[in-house]
Every structure is written in C-alpha cells, then in structure tokens.
Protein backbone atom coordinates (compact mmCIF):
# COMPACT_ATOMS: atom_id res chain seq x y z
CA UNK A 1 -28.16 -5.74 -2.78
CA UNK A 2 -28.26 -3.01 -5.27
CA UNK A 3 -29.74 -4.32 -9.43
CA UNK A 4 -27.14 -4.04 -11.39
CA UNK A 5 -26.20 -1.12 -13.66
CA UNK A 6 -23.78 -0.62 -16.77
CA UNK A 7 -22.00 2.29 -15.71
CA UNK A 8 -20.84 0.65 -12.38
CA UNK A 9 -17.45 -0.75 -13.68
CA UNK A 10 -16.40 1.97 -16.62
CA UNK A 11 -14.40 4.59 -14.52
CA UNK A 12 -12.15 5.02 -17.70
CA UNK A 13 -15.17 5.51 -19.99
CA UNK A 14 -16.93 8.01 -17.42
CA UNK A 15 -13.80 10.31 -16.93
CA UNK A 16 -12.93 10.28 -20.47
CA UNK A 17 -16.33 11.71 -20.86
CA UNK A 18 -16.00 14.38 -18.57
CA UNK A 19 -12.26 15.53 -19.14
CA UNK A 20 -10.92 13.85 -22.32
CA UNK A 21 -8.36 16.01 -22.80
CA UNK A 22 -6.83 16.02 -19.09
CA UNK A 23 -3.93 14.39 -19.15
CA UNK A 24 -4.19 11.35 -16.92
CA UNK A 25 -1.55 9.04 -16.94
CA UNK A 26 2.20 9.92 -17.26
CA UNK A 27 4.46 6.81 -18.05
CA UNK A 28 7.92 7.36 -17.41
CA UNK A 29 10.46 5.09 -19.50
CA UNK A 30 11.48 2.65 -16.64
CA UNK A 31 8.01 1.51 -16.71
CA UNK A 32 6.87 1.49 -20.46
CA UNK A 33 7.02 -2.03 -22.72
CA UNK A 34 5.37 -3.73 -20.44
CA UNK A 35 7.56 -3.77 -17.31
CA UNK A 36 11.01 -4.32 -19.98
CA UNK A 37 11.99 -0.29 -19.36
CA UNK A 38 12.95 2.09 -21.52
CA UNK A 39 15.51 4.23 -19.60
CA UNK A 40 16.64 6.66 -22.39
CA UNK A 41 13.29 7.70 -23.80
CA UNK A 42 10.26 10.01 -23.32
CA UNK A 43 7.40 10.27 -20.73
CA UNK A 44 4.17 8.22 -22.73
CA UNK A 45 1.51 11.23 -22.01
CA UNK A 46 -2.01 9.82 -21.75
CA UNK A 47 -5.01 11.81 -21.61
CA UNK A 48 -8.30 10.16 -20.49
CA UNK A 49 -9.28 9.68 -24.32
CA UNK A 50 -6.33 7.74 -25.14
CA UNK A 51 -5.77 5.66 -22.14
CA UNK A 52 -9.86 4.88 -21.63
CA UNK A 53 -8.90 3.82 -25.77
CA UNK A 54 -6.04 1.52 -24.79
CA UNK A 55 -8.79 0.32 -21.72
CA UNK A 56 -10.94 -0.70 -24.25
CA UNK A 57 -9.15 -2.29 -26.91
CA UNK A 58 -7.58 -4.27 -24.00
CA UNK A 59 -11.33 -5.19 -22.95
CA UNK A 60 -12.00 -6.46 -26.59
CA UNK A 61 -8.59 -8.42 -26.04
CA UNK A 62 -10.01 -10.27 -22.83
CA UNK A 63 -13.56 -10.84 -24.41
CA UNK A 64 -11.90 -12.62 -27.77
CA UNK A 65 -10.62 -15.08 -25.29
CA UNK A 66 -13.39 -15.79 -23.39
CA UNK A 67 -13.45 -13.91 -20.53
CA UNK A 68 -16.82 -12.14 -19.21
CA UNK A 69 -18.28 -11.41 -15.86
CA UNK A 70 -17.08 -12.80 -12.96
CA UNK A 71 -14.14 -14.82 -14.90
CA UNK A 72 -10.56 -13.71 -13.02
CA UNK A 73 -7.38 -12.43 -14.78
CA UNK A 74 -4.31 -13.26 -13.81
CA UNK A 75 -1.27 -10.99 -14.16
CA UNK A 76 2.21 -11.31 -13.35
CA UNK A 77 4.65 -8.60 -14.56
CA UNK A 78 6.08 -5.10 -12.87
CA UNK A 79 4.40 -2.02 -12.96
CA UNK A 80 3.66 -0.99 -16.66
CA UNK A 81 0.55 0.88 -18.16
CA UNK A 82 -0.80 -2.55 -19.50
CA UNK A 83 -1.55 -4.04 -15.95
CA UNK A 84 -3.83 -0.17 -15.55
CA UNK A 85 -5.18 -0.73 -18.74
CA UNK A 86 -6.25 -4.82 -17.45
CA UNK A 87 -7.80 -3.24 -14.02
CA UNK A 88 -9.82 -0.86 -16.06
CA UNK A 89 -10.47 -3.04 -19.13
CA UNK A 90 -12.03 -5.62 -16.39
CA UNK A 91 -14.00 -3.20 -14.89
CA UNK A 92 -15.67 -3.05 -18.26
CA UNK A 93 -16.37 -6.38 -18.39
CA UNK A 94 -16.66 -7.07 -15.38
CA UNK A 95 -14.51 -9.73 -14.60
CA UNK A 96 -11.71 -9.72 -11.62
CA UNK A 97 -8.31 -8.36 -11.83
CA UNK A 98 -5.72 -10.62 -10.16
CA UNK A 99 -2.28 -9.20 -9.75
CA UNK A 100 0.55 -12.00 -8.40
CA UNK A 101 3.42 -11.13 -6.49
CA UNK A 102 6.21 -11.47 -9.22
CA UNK A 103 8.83 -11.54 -6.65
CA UNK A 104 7.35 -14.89 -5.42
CA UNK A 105 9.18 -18.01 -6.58
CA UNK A 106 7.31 -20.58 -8.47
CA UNK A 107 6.07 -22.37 -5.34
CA UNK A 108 5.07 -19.83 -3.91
CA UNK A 109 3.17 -18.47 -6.69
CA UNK A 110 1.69 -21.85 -7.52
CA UNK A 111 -1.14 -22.23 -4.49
CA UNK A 112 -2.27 -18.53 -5.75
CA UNK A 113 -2.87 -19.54 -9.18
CA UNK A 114 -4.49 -22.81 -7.78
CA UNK A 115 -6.77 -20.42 -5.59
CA UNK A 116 -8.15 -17.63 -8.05
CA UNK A 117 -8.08 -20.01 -11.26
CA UNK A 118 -7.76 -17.42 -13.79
CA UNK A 119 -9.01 -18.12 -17.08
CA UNK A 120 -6.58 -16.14 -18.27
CA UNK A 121 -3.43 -15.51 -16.75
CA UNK A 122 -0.64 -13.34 -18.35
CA UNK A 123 2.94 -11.70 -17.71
CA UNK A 124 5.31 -9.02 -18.67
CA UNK A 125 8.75 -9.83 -19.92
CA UNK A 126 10.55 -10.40 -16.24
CA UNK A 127 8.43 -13.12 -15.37
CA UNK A 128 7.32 -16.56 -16.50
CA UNK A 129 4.52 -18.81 -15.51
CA UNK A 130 3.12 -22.27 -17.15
CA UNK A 131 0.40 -21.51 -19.47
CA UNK A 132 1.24 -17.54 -19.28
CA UNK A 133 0.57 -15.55 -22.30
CA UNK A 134 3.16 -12.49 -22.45
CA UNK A 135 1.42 -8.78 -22.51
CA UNK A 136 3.52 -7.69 -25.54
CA UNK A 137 1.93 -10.61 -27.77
CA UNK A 138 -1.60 -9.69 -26.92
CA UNK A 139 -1.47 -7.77 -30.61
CA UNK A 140 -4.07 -4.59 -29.00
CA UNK A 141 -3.48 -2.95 -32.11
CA UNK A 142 -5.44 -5.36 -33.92
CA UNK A 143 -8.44 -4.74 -31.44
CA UNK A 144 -11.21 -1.32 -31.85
CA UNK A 145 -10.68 1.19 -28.93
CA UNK A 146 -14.55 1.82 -29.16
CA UNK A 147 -16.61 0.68 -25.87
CA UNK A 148 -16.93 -2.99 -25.76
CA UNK A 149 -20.72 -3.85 -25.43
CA UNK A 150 -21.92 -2.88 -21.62
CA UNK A 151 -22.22 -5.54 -18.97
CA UNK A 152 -24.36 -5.11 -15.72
CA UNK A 153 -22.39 -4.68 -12.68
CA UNK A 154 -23.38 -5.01 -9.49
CA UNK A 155 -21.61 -2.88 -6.83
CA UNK A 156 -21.46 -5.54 -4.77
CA UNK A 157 -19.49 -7.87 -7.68
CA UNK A 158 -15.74 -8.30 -7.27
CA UNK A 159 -13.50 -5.90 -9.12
CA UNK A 160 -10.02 -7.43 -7.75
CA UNK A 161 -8.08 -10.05 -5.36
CA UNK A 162 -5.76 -8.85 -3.93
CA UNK A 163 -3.45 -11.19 -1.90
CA UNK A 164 -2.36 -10.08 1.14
CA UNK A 165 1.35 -10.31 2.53
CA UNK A 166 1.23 -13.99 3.80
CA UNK A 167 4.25 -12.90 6.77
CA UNK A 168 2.26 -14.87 8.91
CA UNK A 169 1.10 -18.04 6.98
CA UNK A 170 -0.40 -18.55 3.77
CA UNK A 171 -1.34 -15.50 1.67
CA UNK A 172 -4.99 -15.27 1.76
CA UNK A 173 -7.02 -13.48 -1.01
CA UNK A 174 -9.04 -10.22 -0.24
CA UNK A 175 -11.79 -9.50 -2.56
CA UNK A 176 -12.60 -5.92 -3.03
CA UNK A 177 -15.97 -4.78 -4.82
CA UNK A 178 -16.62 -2.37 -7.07
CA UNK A 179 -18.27 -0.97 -4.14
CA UNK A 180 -15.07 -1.31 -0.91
CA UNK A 181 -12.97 0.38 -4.28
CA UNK A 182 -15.43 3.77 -5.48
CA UNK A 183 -16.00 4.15 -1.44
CA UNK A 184 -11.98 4.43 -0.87
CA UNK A 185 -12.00 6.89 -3.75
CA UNK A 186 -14.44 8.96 -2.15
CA UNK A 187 -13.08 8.95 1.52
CA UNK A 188 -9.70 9.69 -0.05
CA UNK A 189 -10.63 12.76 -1.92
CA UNK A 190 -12.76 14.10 0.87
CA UNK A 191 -10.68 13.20 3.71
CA UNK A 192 -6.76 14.22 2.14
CA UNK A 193 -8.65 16.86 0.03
CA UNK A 194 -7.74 15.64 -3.17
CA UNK A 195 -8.06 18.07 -6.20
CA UNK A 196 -8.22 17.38 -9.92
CA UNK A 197 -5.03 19.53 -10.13
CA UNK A 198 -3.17 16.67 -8.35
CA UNK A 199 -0.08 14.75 -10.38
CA UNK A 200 0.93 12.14 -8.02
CA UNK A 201 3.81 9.39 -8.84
CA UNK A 202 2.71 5.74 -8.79
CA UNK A 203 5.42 3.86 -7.06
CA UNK A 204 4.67 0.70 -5.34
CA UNK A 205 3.90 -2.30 -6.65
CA UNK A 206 0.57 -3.37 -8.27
CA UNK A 207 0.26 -6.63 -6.53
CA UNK A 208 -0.66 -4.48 -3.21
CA UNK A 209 -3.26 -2.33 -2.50
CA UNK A 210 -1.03 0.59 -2.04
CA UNK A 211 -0.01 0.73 -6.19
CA UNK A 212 -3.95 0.76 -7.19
CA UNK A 213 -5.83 2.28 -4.11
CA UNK A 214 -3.68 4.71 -2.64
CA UNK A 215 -4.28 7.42 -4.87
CA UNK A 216 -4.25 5.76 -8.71
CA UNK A 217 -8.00 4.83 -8.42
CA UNK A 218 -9.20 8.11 -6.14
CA UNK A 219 -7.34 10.16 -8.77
CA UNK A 220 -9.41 8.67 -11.68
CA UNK A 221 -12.71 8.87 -10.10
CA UNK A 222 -11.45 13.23 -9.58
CA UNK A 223 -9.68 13.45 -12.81
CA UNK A 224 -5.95 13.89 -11.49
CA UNK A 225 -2.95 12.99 -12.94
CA UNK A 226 -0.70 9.52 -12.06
CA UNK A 227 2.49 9.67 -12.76
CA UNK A 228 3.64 5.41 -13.31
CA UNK A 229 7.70 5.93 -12.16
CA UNK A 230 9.92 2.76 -13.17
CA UNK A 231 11.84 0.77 -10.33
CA UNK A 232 12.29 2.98 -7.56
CA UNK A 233 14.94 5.55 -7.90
CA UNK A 234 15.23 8.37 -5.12
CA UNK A 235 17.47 10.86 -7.47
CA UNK A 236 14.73 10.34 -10.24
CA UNK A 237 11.76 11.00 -8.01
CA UNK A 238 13.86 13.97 -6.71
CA UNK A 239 13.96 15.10 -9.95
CA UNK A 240 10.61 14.19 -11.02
CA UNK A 241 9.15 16.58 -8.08
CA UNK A 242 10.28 19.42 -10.58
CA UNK A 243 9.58 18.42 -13.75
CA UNK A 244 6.50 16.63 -13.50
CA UNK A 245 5.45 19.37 -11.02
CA UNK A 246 4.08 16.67 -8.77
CA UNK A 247 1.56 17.60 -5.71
CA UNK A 248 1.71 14.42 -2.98
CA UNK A 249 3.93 11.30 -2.84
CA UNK A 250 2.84 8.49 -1.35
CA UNK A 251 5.55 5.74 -0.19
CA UNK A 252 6.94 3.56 2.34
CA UNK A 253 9.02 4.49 5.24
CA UNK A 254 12.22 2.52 3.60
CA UNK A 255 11.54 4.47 0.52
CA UNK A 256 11.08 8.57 2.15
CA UNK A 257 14.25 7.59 4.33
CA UNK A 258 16.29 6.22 1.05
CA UNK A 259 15.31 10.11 -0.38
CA UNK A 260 16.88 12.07 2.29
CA UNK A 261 20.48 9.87 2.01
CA UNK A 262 20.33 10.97 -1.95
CA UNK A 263 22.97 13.82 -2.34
CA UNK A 264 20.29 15.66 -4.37
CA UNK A 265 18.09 15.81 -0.96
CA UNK A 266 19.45 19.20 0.38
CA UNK A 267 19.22 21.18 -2.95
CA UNK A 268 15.85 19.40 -3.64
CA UNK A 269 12.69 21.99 -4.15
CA UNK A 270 9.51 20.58 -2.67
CA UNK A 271 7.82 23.81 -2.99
CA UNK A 272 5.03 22.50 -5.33
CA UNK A 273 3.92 19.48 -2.95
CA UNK A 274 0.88 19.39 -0.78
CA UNK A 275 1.88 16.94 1.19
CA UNK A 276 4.23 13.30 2.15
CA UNK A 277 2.48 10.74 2.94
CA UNK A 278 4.01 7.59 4.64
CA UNK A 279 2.30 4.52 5.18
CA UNK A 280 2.84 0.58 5.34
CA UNK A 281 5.06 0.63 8.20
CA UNK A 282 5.45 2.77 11.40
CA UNK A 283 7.84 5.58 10.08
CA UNK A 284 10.98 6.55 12.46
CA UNK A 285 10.64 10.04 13.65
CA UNK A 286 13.98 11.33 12.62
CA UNK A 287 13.03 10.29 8.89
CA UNK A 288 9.49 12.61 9.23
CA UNK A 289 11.81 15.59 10.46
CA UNK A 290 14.17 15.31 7.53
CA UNK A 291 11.24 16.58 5.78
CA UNK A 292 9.69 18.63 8.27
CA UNK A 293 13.14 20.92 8.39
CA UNK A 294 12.26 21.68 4.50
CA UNK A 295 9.16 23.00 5.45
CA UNK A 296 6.81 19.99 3.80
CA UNK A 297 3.75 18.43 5.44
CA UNK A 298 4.81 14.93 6.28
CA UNK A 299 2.33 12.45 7.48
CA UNK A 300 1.68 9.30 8.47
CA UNK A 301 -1.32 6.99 6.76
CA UNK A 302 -3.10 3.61 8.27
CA UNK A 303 -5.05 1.42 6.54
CA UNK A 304 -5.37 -2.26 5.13
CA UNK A 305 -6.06 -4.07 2.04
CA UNK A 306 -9.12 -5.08 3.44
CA UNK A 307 -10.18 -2.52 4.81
CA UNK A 308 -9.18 1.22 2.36
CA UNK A 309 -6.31 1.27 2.04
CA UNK A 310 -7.02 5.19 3.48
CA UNK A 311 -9.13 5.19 6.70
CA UNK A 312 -7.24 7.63 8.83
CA UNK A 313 -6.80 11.64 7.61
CA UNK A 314 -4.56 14.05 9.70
CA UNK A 315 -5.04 17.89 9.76
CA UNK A 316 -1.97 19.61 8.45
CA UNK A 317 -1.90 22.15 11.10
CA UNK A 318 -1.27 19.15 13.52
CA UNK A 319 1.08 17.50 11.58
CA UNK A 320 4.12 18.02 14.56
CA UNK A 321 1.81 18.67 17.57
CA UNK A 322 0.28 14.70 16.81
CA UNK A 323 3.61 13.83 15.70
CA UNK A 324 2.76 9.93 15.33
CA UNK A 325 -1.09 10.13 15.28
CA UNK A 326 -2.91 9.02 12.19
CA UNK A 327 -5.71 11.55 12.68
CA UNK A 328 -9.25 10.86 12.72
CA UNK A 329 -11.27 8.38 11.13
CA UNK A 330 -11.81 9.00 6.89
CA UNK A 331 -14.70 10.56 6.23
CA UNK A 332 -17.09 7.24 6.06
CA UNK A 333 -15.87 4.67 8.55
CA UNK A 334 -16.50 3.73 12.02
CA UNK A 335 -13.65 2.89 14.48
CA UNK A 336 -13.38 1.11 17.91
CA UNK A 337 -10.69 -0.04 19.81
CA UNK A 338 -11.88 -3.17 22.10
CA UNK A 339 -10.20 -5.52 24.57
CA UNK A 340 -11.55 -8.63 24.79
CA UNK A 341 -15.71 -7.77 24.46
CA UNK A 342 -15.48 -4.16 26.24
CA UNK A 343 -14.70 -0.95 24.77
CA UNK A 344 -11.39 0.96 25.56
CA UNK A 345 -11.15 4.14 27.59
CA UNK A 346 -9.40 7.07 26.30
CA UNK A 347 -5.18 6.53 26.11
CA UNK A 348 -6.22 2.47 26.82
CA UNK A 349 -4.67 0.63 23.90
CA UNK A 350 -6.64 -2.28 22.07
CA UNK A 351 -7.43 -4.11 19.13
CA UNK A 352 -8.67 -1.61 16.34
CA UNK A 353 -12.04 -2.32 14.67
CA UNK A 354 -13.69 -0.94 11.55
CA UNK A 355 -16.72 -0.75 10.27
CA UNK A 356 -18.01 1.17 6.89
CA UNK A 357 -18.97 0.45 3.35
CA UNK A 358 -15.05 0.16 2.19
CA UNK A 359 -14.64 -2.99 3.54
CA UNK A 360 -13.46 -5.86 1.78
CA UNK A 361 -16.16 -8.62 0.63
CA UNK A 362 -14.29 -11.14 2.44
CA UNK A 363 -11.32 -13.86 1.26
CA UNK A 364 -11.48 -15.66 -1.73
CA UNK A 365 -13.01 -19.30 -1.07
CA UNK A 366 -11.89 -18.81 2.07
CA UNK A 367 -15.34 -18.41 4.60
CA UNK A 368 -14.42 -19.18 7.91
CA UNK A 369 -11.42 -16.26 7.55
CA UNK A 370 -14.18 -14.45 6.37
CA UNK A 371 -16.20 -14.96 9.39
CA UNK A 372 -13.54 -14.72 11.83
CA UNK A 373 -12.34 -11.11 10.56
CA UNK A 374 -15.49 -9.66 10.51
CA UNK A 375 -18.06 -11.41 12.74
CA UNK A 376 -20.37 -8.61 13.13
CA UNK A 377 -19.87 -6.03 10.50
CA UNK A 378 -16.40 -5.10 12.23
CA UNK A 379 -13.39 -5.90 11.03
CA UNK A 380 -10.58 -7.07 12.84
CA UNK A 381 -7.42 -5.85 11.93
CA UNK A 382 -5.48 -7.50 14.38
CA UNK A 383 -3.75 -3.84 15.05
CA UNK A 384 -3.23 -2.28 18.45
CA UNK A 385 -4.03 1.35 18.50
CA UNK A 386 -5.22 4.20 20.91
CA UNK A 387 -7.34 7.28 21.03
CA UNK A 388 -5.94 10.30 23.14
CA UNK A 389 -8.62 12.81 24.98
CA UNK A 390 -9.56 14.78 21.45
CA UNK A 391 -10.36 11.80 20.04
CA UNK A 392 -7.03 11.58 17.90
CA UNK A 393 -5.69 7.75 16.86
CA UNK A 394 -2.37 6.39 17.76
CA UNK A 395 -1.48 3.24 16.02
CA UNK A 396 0.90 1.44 18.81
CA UNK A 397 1.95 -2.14 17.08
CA UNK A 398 0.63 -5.48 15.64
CA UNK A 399 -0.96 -7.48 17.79
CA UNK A 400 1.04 -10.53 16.86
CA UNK A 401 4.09 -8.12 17.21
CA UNK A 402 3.49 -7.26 20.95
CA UNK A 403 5.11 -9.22 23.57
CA UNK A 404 4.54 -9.85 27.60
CA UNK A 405 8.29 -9.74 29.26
CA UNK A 406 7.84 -10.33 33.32
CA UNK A 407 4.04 -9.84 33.21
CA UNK A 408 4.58 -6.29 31.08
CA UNK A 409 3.33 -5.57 27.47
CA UNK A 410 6.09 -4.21 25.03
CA UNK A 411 5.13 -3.16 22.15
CA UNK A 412 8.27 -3.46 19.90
CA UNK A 413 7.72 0.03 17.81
CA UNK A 414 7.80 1.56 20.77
CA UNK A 415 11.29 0.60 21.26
CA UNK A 416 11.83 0.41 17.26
CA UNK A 417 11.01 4.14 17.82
CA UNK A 418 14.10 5.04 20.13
CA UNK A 419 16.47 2.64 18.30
CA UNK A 420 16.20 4.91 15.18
CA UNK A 421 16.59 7.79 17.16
CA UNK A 422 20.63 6.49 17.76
CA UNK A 423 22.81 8.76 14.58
CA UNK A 424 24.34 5.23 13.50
CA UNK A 425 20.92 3.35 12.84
CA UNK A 426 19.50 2.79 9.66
CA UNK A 427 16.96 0.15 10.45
CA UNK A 428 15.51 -1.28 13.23
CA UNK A 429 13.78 -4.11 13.93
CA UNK A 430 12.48 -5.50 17.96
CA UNK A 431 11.71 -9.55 18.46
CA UNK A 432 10.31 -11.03 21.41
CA UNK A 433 12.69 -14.15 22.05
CA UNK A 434 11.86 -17.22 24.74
CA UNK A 435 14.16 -16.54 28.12
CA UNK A 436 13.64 -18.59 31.00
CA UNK A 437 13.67 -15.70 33.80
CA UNK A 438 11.07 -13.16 32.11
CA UNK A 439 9.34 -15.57 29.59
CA UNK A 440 9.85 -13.18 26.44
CA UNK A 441 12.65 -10.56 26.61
CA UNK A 442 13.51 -8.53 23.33
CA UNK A 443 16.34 -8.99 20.76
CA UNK A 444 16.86 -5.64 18.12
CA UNK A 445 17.99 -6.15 14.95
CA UNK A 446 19.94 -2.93 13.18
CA UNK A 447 21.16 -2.10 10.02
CA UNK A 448 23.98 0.45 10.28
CA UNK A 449 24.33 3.75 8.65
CA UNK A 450 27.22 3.62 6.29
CA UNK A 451 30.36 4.62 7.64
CA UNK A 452 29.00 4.15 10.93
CA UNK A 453 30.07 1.88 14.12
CA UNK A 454 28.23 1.26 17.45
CA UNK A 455 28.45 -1.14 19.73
CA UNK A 456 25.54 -3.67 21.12
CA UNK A 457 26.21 -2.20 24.73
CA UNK A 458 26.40 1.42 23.59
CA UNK A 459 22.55 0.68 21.57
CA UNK A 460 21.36 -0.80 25.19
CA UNK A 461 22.33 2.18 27.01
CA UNK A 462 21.27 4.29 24.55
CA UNK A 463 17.39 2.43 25.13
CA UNK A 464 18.16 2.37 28.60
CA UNK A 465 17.83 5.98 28.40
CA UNK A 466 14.71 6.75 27.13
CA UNK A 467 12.52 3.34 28.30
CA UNK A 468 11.54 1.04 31.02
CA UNK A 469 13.86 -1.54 32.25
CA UNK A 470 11.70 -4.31 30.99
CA UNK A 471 11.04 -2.77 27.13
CA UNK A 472 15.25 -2.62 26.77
CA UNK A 473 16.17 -5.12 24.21
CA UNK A 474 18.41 -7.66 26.18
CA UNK A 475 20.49 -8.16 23.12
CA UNK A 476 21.53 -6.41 19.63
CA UNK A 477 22.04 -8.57 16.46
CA UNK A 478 23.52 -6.12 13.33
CA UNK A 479 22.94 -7.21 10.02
CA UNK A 480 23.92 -5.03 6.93
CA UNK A 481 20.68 -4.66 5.95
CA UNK A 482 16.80 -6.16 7.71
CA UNK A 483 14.86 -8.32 5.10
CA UNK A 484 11.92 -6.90 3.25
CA UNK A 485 8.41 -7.42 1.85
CA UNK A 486 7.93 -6.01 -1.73
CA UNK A 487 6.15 -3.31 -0.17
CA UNK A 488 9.43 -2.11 2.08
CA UNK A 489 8.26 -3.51 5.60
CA UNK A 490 11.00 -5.35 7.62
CA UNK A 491 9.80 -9.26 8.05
CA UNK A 492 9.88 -9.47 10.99
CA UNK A 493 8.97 -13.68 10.84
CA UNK A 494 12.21 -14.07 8.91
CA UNK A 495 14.03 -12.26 11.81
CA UNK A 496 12.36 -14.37 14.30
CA UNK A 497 12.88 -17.91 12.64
C-alpha cells in the first residue's frame, strides 16, 4: 500500500501546468448545456487552463455540500463537459465518481442508487431522479476556479464505479483506483502509440468505461485533444474528421458500420487519421474492409471495465494478415488462456485470464464476486480466446455465449461471422436454443439491409457453405432491427428470452 500523496488525483491541475495553453477539450453543440444540445452553435474550445478552472470551481461546488474523500457522486445526464469536469473535480477531492445508466428506467436505476449511496447525486436536463439536483443549478460561477485545498490520495483509493452491463443478472459495480485508471493511461499511450498531437472524438457514453478510459483519460495524462461529439451522428463525425482534423476514432461495431451506409462515406477524406479502432463487440469483417478499401488502419480492441479497458495492441503492418486478432498483450499485463486448472496449447481455445496493475479493485460491497473473479491475482473474464504459433490473440466468443450441439462446441461469432458475410445482412445475432435430438442447436437472428430480401433457407445454405454441419443455425428469425445495450452490442439475453 503506497502513503498517500496530493498530487495523486489532480490530472487536470498537473496538465494545466505543463501545457496550459493546449487546447484540450473540444465541445461540440450537441453536447454543451449540460446534455440539453445546442445544435446551431459553436465548438466550446477548452484549453487545459480553462477546463482544469471549470474542474475546480466544480470541486469547490462538491466540497460546499459536503462531499470529501471517499464520499460517492452520483450523476445521471448524457454526455456534456460537466460530467468531465465531476470526474476530474473528484479526483481533487478525492471522492468517487458514479455515472448511472440514464437509459435505465426508474427500477432499474433504483438498486444502483441503493448500492453506491451517493451523497450527492445529480442530473442533466433529460433525466430525473428523487432527490436529484440538476447540473445547470449548481450556480459554478459563484464558486473560485483556484485549486481547492489538496487532499491525500492513495493510489490504491477509488476514483470511480462503474457499473457494468447487467445482460446477465444484476449490474454489479466495478471499482477502479486511481491506480487500475493512470496504469490504462500508460499502457494506452505506449501500446497504440499515442501522441500529444492526437484530437480524438469522445463518443460513447459516460456511464461505460469506453466514454472515460478509452482514450479521454490516456489523452489527459499525454496532453491530447478530446473532441466531446453530441448524440451520435455518422454525417457529423464524417464531417468532423475534416474540420476538427481528428487522428483515431474509437467506436462500436454498430456505430463504424452505420458510417459506411452514410452517403458522405465514399467522398469522405480519412487522410489525417492514424488509425479505427473497434471494440465492444466482435466487428463483422465486411464492415473492417469498408475501411480497409480507403486505405485506413482498422483494428479491432479487447478489453473490460474491469480489467483496461485497452489490454490488447495490434501492429499496423498486420492489420489484414491477423485480420481478427487483437494483437499482443498492452504493454503491462499478463495473459493466460486456461481450461479448467491447465494451461492451453497454442490454437487451443480457453478462458482468458489477466493479470497486471490495471485491474479493477473489485465490486462495490460486493466480496464474494470479488473473490470469485479474481481468486489469485487473475482475473476471469469469462471470455474464450486463443493464441496462434507467434503468440498473437484471437478472441473466439463469451463463454456464456458458446454452446455444445451433439457433443460439439459452437461458438456463435463464429457463425455471426459468415452470416454478415451474406450482401442482405445488416445484423446478426446466433442463440443456442433447447432441441431434443442435439441438446442445443442454433437459431440466427438478422436484421436486413434496406431494400434487401432473403430467405431463411437461402441464409442456411449460405452457412452451409462456409461451416460444419453442426455450427449451421437450424433456423432464421428476421427482425427489423436486433436490440441493443447503450454501448451498441446486440443483447443477446433479450433474443434468447
């Protein structure tokens, strides 16, 4: 356990000392007053100085009603500079930031609140709560932007919960240190080769781990640029890529493949970026060489909210040799891939393991989760993956997503994977469903392309093609489109129930 220190939790104050005068946040109008939009007016532009200002007077904010070390802030509201300005203003203070789902519905959100008690909770104009107090009547004006007085932090103290997905059960909260947060930043900017010069768009939501960890966080430790976009738009992200000159986007697979279908997609100019990254979901091939045939590096990421969210970093120059690898392990982390108690062999697939000091600090008052997820200083991701002979990763499928059909794994992206291949499919989901021959046999679920028609038994054959007899899904179920987390994956529990 390291003694505390009062620098730990100021990254705002620290890179406003170093580069006041870079320009480091970017708020585009769909995201200013606090989540309400402002669609017909200027980009905010934010150097260091005055956004490490706006940190601070919202840290004076938070003290005048009570809250110190340790005490948890609530926040419901869409992206908007005032939920950055919270995270950093509670880094000063030390307290934990605690974004909610605002998609959830009231019961939902209720067990949440009940679990991270906030003593304060707030919420931006779209969203309501008992007890909330709304963002724009927190009066900041009336507050100093000088440094509120320092508070020891301990890298080990909790900076946010973050509640994870809950597809499976009840949402369960993941506590990331100070510690699990500066050690992403550092494998990020080491591992994707981050530079200062970077102007990246913020555009999912803060209540996940991808919104803060991805790249917003890494890029204020290095001094980059984040660019906060409004509620997602593909034609103003196309245009976006030219006038805020951005270097790497960072999205979902639902979100790159709702880019190409803009008609601004052919004429668009990706000549400034680095590099696409995808991550979240498994991304369909067909969507990666969309991008691939404009001559962009387009990737795919892994990681967790527990657990990064960056732990895997691909070489460019294999970018379409590993077509579907996720590269090597980030720069500090330790990976294994274990059946049962043994360790796998190269091309075996099992359950992927990782160990490093960017691990989560466990699940809010949760302990035996805790302790089942990481026993032994390994956590358990409960993903399948495997390692090829030059020690590349391959991330096959959940392990709660895999099913046994006549004695025979199938691992549903697998077969996802041709599906999308078909011209007419959109979206693609695989099931395992009960059948009294095989004991699990697969049922797809597609969303069609518009203008498109195909039949169930032309989809079969089209599987039937490229896969095993016993991975074919035995049945096709269109919808017009496959339900959604707020992060873009396809539920696949709401399919299944």
């Amino acid at each position: 356990m390291n003694a505390g220190h009062t620098w730990v939790g100021d990254w705002l104050g620290r890179r406003a000392r170093y580069t006041p005068h870079k320009e480091g946040l970017v708020v585009m109008p769909g995201a200013q007053n606090a989540g309400a939009g402002n669609p017909g007016g200027a980009p905010l532009r934010l150097t260091f100085d005055q956004w490490n200002r706006r940190a601070n007077r919202m840290a004076h904010c938070l003290r005048a009603r009570g809250i110190g070390k340790g005490d948890r802030v609530g926040v419901l509201a869409q992206n908007c500079p005032e939920m950055l300005d919270l995270l950093f203003a509670c880094g000063k203070l030390g307290a934990i930031f605690v974004p909610y789902n605002w998609r959830l519905t009231a019961a939902e959100l209720a067990p949440l609140v009940a679990d991270s008690q906030p003593g304060l909770l707030l919420c931006g104009p779209h969203c309501a709560a008992p007890a909330a107090v709304a963002l724009v009547d927190l009066q900041l004006e009336q507050y100093p932007d000088s440094p509120p007085e320092p508070v020891t932090v301990d890298l080990e103290d909790p900076w946010m919960i973050l509640y994870t997905g809950g597809t499976t059960g009840r949402a369960k909260g993941a506590v990331l240190s100070h510690r699990q947060v500066t050690w992403n930043a550092w494998n990020t900017i080491a591992g994707w080769g981050l530079s200062p010069d970077d102007r990246v768009p913020i555009l999912t939501p803060f209540f996940h781990t991808g919104g803060l960890n991805v790249l917003t966080t890494p890029l204020v430790q290095l001094g980059g640029t984040s660019v906060l976009m409004g509620p997602f738009d593909p034609g103003q992200l196309l245009e976006a890529v030219t006038t805020e000159r951005l270097s790497i986007i960072f999205m979902v697979p639902t979100m790159f493949q709702m880019m190409t279908e803009h008609p601004g997609f052919a004429a668009a100019d990706f000549a400034r970026i680095k590099f696409l990254i995808s991550g979240g979901a498994s991304c369909p091939r067909p969507v990666a060489e969309a991008y691939w045939a404009k001559g962009v590096i387009f990737k795919t990421g892994y990681g967790m909210t527990e657990v990064g969210p960056n732990c895997f970093a691909l070489p460019d120059h294999e970018m379409q040799r590993r077509a579907g690898s996720v590269g090597f392990p980030i720069f500090h982390a330790g990976m294994r891939l274990m059946v049962d108690d043994r360790a796998c062999g190269p091309g075996e697939v099992g359950e992927l393991q990782i160990a490093g000091p960017h691990l989560c600090s466990g699940y809010w008052g949760d302990p035996a989760a805790s302790r089942e997820s990481n026993p032994d200083g390994w956590f358990r991701t409960g993903d399948l993956a495997y390692q090829d002979d030059e020690g590349f990763y391959y991330i096959v499928d959940r392990k709660k997503d895999m099913f046994i059909s006549g004695g025979e794994n199938v691992y549903p992206v697998e077969v996802e994977t041709v599906l999308y291949r078909h011209p007419a499919v959109a979206e693609a989901a695989v099931v395992g469903v009960p059948d009294a021959r095989w004991g699990e046999v697969g049922k797809a679920f597609v969303a069609l392309k518009r203008g498109r028609v195909v039949s169930e038994a032309e989809l079969i054959a089209h599987c039937r093609t490229q896969l095993a007899r016993y991975k074919v899904p035995k049945s096709v179920a269109f919808r017009p489109s496959l339900p959604k987390s707020a992060a873009g994956k396809i539920l696949k529990r709401a399919l299944r129930d």
